[in-house]
Protein backbone atom coordinates (compact mmCIF):
# COMPACT_ATOMS: atom_id res chain seq x y z
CA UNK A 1 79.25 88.54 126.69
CA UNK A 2 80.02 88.30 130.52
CA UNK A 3 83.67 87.56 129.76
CA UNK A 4 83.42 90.87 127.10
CA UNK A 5 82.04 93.25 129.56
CA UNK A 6 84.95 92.35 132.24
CA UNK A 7 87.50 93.33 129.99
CA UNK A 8 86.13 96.81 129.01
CA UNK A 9 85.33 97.21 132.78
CA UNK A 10 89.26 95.64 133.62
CA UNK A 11 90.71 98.17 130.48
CA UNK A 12 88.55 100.91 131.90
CA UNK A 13 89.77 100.67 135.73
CA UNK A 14 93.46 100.12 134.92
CA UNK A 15 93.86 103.07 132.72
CA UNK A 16 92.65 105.56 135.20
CA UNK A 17 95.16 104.19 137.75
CA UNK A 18 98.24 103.79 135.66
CA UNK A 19 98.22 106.96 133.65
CA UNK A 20 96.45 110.20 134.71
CA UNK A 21 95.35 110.90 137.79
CA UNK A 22 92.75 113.39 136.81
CA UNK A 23 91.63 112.04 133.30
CA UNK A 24 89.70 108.62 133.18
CA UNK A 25 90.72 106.73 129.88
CA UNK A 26 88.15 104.49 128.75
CA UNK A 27 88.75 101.65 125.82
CA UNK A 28 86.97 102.35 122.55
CA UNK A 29 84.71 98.93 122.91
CA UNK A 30 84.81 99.10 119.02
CA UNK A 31 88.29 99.31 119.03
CA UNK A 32 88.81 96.42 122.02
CA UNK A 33 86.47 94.12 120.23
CA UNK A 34 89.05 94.66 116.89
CA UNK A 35 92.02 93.68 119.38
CA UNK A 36 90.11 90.67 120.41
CA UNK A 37 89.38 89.13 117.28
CA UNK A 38 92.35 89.76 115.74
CA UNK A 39 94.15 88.38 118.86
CA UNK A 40 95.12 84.31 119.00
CA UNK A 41 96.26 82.35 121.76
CA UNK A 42 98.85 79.69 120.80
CA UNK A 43 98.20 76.46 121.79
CA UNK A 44 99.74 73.35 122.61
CA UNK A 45 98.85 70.10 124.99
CA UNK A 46 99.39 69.47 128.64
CA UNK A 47 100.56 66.38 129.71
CA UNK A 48 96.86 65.36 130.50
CA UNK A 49 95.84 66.12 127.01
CA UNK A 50 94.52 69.46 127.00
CA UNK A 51 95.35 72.49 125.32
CA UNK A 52 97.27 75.32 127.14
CA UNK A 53 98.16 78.92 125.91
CA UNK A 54 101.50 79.79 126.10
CA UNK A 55 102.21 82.14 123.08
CA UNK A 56 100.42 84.70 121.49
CA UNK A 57 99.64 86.32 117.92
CA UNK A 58 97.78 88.62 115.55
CA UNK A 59 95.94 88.25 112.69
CA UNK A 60 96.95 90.37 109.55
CA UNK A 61 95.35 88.66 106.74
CA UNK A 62 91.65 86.29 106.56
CA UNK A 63 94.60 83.23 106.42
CA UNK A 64 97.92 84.62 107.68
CA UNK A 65 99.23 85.16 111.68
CA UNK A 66 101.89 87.00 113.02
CA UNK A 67 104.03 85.80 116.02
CA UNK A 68 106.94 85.71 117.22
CA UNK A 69 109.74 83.32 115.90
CA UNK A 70 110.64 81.53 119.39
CA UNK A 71 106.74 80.88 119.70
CA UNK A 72 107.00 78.58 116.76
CA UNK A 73 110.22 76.49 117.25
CA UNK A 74 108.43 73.47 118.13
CA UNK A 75 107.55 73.89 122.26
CA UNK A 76 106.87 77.74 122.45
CA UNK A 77 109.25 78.95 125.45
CA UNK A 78 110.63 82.07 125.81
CA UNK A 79 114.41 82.63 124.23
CA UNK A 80 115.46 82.81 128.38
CA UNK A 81 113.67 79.58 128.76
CA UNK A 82 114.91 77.49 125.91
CA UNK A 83 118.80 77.81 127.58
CA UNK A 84 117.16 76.43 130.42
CA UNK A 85 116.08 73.25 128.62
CA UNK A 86 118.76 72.80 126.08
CA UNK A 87 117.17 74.19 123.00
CA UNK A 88 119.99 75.83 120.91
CA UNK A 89 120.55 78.30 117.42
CA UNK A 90 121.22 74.94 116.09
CA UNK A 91 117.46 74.13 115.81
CA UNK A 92 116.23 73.42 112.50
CA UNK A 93 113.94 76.37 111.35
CA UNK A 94 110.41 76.23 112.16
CA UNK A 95 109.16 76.45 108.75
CA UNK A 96 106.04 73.84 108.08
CA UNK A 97 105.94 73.39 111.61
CA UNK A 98 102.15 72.90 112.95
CA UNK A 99 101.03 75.47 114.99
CA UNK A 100 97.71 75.13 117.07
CA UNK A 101 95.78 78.02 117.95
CA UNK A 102 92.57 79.45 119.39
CA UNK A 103 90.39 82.79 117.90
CA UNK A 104 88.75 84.97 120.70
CA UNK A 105 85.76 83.93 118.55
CA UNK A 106 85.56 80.63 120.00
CA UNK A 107 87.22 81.12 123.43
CA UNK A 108 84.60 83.39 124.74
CA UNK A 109 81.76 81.92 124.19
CA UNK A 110 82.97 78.65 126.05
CA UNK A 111 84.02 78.22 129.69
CA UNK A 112 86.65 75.22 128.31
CA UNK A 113 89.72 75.88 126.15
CA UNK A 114 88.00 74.86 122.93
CA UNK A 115 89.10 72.89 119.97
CA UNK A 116 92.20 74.45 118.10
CA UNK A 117 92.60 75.18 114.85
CA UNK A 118 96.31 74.71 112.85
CA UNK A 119 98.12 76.66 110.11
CA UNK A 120 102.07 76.05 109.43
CA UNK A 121 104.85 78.19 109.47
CA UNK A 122 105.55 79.56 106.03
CA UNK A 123 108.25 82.54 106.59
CA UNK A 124 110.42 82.96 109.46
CA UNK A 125 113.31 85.19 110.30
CA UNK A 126 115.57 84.10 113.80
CA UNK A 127 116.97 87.47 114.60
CA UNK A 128 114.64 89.41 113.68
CA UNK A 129 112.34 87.24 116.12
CA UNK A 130 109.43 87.25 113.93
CA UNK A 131 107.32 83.83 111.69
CA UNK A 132 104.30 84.29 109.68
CA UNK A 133 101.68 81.25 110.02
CA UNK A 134 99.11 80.46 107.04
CA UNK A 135 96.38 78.57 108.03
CA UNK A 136 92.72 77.80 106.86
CA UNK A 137 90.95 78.26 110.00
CA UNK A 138 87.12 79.42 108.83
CA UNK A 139 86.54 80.62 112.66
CA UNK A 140 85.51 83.89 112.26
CA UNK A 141 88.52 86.73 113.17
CA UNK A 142 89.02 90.16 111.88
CA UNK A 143 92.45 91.42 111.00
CA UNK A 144 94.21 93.99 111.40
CA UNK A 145 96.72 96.58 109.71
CA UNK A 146 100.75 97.59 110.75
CA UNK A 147 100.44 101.45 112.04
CA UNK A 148 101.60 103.90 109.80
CA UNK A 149 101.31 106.93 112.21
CA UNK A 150 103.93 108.69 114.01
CA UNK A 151 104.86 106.61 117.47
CA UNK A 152 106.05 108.60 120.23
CA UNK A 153 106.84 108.21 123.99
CA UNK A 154 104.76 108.21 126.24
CA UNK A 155 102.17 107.11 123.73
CA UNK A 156 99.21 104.90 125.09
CA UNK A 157 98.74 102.08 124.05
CA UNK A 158 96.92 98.10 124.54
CA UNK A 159 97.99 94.48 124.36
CA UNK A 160 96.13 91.46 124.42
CA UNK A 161 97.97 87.94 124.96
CA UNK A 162 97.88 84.95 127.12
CA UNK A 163 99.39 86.38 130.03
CA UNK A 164 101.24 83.30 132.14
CA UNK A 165 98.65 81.32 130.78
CA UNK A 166 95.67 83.37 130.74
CA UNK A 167 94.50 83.50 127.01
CA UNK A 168 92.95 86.84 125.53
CA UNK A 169 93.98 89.12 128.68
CA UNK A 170 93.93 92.65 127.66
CA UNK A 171 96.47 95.57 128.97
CA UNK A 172 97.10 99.17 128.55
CA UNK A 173 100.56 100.64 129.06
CA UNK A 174 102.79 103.72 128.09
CA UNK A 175 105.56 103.64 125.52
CA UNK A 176 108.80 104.83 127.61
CA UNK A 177 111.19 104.97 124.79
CA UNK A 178 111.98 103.80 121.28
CA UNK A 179 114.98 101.90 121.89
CA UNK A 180 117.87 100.38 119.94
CA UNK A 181 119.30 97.99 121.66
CA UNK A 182 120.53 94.52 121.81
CA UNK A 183 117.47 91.75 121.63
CA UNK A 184 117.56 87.87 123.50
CA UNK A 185 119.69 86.31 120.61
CA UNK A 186 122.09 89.33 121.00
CA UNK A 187 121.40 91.09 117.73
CA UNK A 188 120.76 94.60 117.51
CA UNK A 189 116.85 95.44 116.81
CA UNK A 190 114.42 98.30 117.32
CA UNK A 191 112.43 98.30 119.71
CA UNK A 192 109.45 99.91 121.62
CA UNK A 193 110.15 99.57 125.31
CA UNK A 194 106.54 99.96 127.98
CA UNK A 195 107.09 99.40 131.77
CA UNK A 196 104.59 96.06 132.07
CA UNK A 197 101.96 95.57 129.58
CA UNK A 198 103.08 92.06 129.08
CA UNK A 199 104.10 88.80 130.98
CA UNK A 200 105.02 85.42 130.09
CA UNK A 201 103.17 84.10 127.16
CA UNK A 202 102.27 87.69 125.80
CA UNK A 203 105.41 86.77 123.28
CA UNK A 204 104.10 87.01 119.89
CA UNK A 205 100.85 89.11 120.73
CA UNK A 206 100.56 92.67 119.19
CA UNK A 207 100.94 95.83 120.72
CA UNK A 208 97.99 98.54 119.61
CA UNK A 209 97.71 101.96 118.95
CA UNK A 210 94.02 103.74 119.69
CA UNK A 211 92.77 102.71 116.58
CA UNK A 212 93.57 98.93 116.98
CA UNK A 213 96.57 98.77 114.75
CA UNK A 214 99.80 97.23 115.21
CA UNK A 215 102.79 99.21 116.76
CA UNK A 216 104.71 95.66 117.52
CA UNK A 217 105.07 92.39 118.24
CA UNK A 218 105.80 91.18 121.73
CA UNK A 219 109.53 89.96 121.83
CA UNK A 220 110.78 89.50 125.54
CA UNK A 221 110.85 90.71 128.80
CA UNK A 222 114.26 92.48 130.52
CA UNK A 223 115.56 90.21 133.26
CA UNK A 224 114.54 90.93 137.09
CA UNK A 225 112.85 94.33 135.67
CA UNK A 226 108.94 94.69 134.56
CA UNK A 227 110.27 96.36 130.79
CA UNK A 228 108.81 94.44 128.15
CA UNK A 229 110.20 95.02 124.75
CA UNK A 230 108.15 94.58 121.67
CA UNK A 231 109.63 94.63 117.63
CA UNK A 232 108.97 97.90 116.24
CA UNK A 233 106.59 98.26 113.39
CA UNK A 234 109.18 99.42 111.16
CA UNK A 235 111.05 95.96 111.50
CA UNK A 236 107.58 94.55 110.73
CA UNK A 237 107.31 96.02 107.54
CA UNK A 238 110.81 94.69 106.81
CA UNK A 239 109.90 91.35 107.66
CA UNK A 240 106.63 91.48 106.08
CA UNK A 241 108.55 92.54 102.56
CA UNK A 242 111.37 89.77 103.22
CA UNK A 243 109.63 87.08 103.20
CA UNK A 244 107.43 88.01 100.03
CA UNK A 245 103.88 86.75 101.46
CA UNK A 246 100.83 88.52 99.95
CA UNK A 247 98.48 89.40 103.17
C-alpha cells in the first residue's frame, strides 16, 4: 500500500512540473493501478543468484505478454548493448526461450524481489522489435487493450518499466512527434517519439494513454539525447495479426 501511495504521490508531483505550469495533472489511481498490474518486470539472475529486472512488458491477454524482441534473445540488453558484447543478427530466434518475470501483484507487497514466474516465447518478429510470451502464471494481473483512439502530439501520456533496474517505476511524458524513422537494427518503423519517459530497462514496457491503454511498446533510446522511441500501436496491431495468436 505504502509503495502504491508513493507512486500516485511521485505521478502526481511530476506532472505538474513537466507539463503545465498552471494546471496540476493528477493520475487517475484507477487508471495507475490498471498500468500496474498489467505491467511485468523481466527477470533474470545476478551472479549471486538473485533475480534482477532489466526488461519490461505488458500484459494483453490472462496468459500472453508483450515485450520487446531484444528483451527476449536470451540475456535482455539493449540492441546498443548487445554490439558491445558480441551478440549478432546471427542469433538464433528467441522462440521457446524461457523468460522469467515478476507481476506488480507480487512485487509490492514484498520488500525482496520475489519468486518469478516463466512463460516462453511463442511469436517473435526481429525488425519489427516486438515477441509475444505465453505463460501460465496464476498471479493475479489485469490486462490491457491496444488504443484505438486518435494519437496526437503533444498528447500525455504514462509508462511504467524497470527503469535502470528499478522494477514497476511509473512516468508521465509528452508525445513530441509521430516519427518515421530508422529503428536500432536500421529498418524503417513508426514510431512515437517523448523527450524522457523511459531509461534503461523500460525496453519492452508499454506506453499509456489516459485510459490505461497501449499507445506502444518501448523500443530504444536515441544516443547522447533523452528521446526515447516507442513502436507505434499501429505496428502492434500488425504484429499482433502476423503472428496469428488469439489474446
Amino acid at each position: 500500500m505504502l509503495k502504491r501511495f508513493l507512486l500516485l504521490v511521485a505521478a502526481t508531483v511530476v506532472l505538474s512540473s513537466c507539463c503545465s505550469n498552471s494546471v496540476v495533472r493528477t493520475v487517475d489511481p484507477f487508471v495507475l493501478d490498471r498500468m500496474l498490474y498489467s505491467s511485468v518486470a523481466l527477470v533474470q539472475e545476478d551472479d549471486e543468484g538473485e533475480n534482477r529486472a532489466y526488461c519490461s512488458g505488458v500484459w494483453l491477454s490472462d496468459s500472453t505478454l508483450l515485450t520487446a524482441y531484444h528483451c527476449t534473445e536470451g540475456i535482455g540488453l539493449s540492441p546498443e548493448e548487445e554490439a558491445i558484447v558480441g551478440i549478432t543478427d546471427e542469433m538464433p530466434s528467441p522462440l521457446w526461450h524461457r523468460i522469467k518475470f515478476v507481476n506488480w501483484s507480487s512485487f509490492h507487497t514484498q520488500s525482496d524481489m520475489p519468486e518469478a514466474d516463466e512463460g516462453v516465447v511463442i511469436a517473435a518478429d526481429k525488425i519489427a522489435d516486438l515477441a509475444l510470451v505465453q505463460t501460465k502464471s496464476t498471479t493475479w494481473h489485469t490486462s490491457v487493450s491496444i488504443s484505438r483512439s486518435d494519437i496526437w502530439i503533444g498528447q500525455v501520456a504514462h509508462s511504467v518499466g524497470s527503469s535502470i533496474g528499478l522494477p514497476f517505476s511509473y512516468a508521465p511524458s509528452i508525445i513530441g512527434a509521430i516519427r518515421l524513422t530508422t529503428g536500432p537494427r536500421d529498418n524503417l518503423g513508426l514510431y512515437l517519439q517523448t523527450v524522457s519517459g523511459a531509461t534503461r530497462g523500460n525496453s519492452g514496457g508499454a506506453l499509456f494513454d489516459d485510459d490505461g491503454n497501449v499507445l506502444g511498446i518501448c523500443s530504444f533510446i536515441g544516443r547522447d539525447t533523452s528521446l526515447v522511441f516507442w513502436i507505434h500501436r499501429d505496428s502492434i496491431r500488425k504484429f499482433l495479426k502476423s503472428s496469428k495468436v488469439r489474446l
